[in-house]
N, C-alpha and C. Protein backbone atom coordinates (compact mmCIF):
# COMPACT_ATOMS: atom_id res chain seq x y z
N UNK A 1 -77.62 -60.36 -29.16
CA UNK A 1 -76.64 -61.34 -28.73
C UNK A 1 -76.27 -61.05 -27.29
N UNK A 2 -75.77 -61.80 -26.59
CA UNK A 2 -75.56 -61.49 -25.33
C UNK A 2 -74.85 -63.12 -24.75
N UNK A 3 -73.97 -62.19 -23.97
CA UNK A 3 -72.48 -63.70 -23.77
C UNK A 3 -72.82 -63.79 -22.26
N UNK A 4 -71.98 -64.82 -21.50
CA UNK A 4 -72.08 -64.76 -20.07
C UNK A 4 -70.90 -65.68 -20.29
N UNK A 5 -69.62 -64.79 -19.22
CA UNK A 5 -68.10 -65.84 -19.16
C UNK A 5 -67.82 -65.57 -17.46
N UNK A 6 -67.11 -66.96 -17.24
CA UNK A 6 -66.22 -66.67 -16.23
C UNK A 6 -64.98 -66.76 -16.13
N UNK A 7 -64.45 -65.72 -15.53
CA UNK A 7 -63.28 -65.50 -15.05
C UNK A 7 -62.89 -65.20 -13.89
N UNK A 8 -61.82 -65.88 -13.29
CA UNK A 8 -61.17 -65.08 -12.02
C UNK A 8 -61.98 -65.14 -10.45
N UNK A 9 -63.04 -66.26 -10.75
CA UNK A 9 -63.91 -66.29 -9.94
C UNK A 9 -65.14 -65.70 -9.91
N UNK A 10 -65.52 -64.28 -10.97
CA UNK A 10 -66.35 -63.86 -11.65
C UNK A 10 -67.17 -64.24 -12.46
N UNK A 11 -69.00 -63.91 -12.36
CA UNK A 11 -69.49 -64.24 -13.75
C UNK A 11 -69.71 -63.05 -14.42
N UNK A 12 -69.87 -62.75 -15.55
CA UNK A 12 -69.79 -61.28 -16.03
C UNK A 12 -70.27 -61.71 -17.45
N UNK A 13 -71.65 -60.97 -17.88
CA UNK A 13 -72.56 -60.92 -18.72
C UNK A 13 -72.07 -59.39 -19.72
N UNK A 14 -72.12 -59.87 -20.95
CA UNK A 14 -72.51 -58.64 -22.04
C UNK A 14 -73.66 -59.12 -22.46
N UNK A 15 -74.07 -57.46 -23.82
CA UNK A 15 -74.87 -57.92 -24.45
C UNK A 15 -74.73 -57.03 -26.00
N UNK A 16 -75.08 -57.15 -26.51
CA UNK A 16 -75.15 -56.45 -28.30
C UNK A 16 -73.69 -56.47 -28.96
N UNK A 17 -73.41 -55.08 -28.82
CA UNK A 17 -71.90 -55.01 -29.55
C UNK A 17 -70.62 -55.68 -28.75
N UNK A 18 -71.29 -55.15 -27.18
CA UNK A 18 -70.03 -55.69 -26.15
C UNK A 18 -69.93 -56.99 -26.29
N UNK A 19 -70.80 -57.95 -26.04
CA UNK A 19 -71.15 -59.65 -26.59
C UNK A 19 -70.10 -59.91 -27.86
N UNK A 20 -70.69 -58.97 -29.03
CA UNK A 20 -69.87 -59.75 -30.64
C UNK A 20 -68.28 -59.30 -29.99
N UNK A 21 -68.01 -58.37 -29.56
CA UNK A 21 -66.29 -58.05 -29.58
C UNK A 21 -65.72 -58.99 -28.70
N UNK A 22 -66.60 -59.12 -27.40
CA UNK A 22 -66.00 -60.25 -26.84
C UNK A 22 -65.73 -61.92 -27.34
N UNK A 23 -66.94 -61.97 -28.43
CA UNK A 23 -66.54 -63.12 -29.15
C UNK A 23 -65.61 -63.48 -29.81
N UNK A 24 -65.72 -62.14 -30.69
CA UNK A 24 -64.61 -61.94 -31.94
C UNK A 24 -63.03 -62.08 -30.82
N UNK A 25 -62.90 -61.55 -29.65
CA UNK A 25 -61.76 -61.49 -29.21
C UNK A 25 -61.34 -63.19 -28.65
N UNK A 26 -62.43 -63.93 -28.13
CA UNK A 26 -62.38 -65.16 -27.78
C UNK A 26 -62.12 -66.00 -29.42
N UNK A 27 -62.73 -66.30 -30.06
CA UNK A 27 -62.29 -66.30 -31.69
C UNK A 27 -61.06 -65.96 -31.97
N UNK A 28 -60.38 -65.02 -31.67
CA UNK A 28 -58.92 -64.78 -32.07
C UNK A 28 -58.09 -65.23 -31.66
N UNK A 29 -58.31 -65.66 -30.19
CA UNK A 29 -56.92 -66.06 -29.36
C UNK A 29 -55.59 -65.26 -29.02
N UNK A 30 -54.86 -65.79 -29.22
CA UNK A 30 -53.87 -64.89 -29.17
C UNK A 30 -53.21 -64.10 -30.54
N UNK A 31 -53.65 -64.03 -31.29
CA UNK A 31 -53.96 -63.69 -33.09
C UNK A 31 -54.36 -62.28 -32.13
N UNK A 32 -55.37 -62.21 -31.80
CA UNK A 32 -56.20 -60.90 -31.58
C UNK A 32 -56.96 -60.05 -32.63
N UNK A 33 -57.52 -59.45 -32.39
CA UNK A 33 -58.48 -58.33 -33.55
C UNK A 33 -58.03 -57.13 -33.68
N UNK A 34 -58.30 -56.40 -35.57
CA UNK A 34 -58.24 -55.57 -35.15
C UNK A 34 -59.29 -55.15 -36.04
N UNK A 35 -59.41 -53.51 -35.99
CA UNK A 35 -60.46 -53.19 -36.48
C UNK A 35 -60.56 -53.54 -38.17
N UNK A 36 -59.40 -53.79 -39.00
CA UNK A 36 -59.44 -53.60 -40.38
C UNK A 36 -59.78 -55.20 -40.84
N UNK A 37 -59.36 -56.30 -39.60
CA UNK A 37 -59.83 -57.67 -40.05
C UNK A 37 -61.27 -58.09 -39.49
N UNK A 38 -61.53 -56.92 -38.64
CA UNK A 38 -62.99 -57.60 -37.98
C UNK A 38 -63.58 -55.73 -37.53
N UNK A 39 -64.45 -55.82 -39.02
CA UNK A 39 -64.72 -54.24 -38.95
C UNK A 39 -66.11 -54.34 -37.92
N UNK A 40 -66.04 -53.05 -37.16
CA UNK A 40 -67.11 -52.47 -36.35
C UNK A 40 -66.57 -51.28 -36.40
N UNK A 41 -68.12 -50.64 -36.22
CA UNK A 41 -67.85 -48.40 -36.01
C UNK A 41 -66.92 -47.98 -34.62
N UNK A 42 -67.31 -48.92 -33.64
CA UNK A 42 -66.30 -48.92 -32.77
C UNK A 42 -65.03 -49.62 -31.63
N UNK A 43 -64.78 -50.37 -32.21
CA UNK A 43 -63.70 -50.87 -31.36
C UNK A 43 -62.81 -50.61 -29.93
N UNK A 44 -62.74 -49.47 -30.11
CA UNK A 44 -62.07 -48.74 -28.71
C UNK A 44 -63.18 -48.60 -28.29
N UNK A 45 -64.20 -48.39 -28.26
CA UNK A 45 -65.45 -48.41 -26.93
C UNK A 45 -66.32 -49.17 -26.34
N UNK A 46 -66.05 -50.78 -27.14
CA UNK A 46 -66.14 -52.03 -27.04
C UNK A 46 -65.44 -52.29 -26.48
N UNK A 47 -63.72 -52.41 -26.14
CA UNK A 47 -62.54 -52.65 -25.52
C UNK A 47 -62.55 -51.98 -24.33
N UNK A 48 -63.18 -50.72 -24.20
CA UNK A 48 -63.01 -49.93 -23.07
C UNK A 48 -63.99 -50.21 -22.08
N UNK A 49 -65.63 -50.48 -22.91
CA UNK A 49 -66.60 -51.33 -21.51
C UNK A 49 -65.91 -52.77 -21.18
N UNK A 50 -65.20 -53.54 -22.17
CA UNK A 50 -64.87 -54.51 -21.44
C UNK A 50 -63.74 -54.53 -20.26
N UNK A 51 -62.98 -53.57 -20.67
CA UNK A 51 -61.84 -53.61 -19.30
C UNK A 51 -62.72 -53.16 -18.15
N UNK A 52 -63.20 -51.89 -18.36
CA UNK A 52 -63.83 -51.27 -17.35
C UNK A 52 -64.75 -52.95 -16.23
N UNK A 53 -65.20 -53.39 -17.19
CA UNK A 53 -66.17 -54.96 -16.36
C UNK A 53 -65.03 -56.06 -15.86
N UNK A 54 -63.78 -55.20 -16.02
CA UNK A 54 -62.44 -56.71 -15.38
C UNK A 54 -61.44 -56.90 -16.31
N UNK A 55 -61.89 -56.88 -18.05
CA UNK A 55 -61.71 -58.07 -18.61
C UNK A 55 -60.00 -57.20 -18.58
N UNK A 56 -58.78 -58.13 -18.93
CA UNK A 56 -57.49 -57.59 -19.29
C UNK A 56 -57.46 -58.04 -21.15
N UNK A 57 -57.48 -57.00 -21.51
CA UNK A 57 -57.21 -56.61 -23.01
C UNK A 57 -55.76 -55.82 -23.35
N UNK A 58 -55.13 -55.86 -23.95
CA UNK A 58 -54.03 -55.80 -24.37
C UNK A 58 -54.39 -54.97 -25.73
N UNK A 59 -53.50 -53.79 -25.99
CA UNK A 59 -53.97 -53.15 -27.07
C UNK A 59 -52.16 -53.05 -27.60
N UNK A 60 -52.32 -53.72 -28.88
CA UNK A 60 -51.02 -53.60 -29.77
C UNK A 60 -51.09 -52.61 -30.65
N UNK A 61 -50.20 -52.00 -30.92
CA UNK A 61 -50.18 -50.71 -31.79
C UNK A 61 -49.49 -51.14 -32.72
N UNK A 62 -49.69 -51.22 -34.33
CA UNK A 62 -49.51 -51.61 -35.58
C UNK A 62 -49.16 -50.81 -36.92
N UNK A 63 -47.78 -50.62 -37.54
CA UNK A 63 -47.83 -49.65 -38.12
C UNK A 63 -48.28 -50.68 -39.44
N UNK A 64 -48.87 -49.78 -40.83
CA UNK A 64 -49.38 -50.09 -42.03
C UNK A 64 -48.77 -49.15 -42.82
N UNK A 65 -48.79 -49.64 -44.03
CA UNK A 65 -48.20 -48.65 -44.75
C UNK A 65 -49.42 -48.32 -45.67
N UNK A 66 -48.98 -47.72 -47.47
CA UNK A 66 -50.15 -47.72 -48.01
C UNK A 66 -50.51 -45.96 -48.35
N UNK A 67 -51.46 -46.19 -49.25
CA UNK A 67 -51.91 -44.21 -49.21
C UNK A 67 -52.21 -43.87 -48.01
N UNK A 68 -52.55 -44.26 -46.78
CA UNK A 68 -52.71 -44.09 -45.29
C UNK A 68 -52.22 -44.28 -44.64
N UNK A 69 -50.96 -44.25 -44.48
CA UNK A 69 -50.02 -45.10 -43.43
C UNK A 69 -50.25 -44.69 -42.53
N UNK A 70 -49.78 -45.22 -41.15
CA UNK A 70 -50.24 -44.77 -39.78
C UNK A 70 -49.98 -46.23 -38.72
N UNK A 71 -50.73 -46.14 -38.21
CA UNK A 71 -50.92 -47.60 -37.20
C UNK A 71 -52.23 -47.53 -37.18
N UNK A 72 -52.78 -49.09 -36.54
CA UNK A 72 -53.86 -49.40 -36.26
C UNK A 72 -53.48 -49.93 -35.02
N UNK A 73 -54.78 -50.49 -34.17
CA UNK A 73 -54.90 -51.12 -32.67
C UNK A 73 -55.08 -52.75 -33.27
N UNK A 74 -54.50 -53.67 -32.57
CA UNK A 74 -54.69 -54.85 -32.39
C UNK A 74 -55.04 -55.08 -30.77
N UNK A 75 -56.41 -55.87 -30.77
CA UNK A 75 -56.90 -56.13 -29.32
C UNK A 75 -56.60 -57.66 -29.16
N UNK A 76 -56.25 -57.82 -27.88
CA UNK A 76 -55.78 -59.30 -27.65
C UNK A 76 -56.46 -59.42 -26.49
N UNK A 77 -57.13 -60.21 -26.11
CA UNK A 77 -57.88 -60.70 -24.71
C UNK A 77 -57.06 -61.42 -23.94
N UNK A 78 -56.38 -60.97 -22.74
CA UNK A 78 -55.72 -61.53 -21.58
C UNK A 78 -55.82 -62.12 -20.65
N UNK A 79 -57.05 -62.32 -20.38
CA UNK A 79 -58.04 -62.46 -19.63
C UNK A 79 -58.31 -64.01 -20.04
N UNK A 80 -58.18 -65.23 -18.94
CA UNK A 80 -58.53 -66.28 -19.36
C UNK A 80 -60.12 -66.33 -18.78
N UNK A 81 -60.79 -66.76 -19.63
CA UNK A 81 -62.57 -66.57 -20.02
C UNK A 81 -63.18 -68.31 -20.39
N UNK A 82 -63.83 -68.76 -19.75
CA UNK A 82 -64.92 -70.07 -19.49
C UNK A 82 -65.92 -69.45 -20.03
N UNK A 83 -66.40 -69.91 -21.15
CA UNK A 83 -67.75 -69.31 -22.00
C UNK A 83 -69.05 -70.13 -21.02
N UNK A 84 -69.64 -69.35 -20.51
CA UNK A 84 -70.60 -70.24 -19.72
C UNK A 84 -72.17 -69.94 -20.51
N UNK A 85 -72.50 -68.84 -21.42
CA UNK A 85 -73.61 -69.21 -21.78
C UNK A 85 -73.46 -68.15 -23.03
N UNK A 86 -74.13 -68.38 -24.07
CA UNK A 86 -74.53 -67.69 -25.19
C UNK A 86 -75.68 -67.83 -25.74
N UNK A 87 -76.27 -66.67 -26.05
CA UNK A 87 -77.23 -66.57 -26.93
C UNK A 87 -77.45 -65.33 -28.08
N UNK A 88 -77.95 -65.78 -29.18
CA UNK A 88 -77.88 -65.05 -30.63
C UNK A 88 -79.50 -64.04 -30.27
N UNK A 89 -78.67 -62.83 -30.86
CA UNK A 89 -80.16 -62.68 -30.70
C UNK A 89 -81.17 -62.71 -32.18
């Protein structure tokens, strides 16, 4: 898979995992993702090549309760994004 968006005057291409998270985050809107509604092995290192390439992501911290309680990350894409090309691979 592999995305191509613009922003900000930028064109800026992913591809594999970076591509699906950026989707999944365009898909969410302002809802946002997190790892327990939209599972992948990694999330924070998907989020982290995308800032690193511009994008503004927003990371919400979420407490859960449960035999695990703790928090989880909710990712929100801040970043207003023009889908200019996609392809599946």
């Amino acid at each position: 898979m592999s995305i191509t968006v613009l922003t900000g005057g930028d064109c800026l291409s992913f591809d594999g995992r970076n591509a699906w998270a950026l989707r999944e985050l365009i898909n969410a809107g302002v809802r946002g993702c997190t790892p327990i509604d939209n599972p992948a092995p990694r999330w924070s290192a998907y989020v982290f090549n995308l800032r690193r390439a511009g994008l503004a992501i927003e990371t919400v911290h979420e407490r859960h309760g449960g035999v695990f309680a703790g928090t989880h990350a909710r990712y929100v894409l801040r970043s207003l994004v023009s889908l200019i090309d996609e392809e599946a691979a």
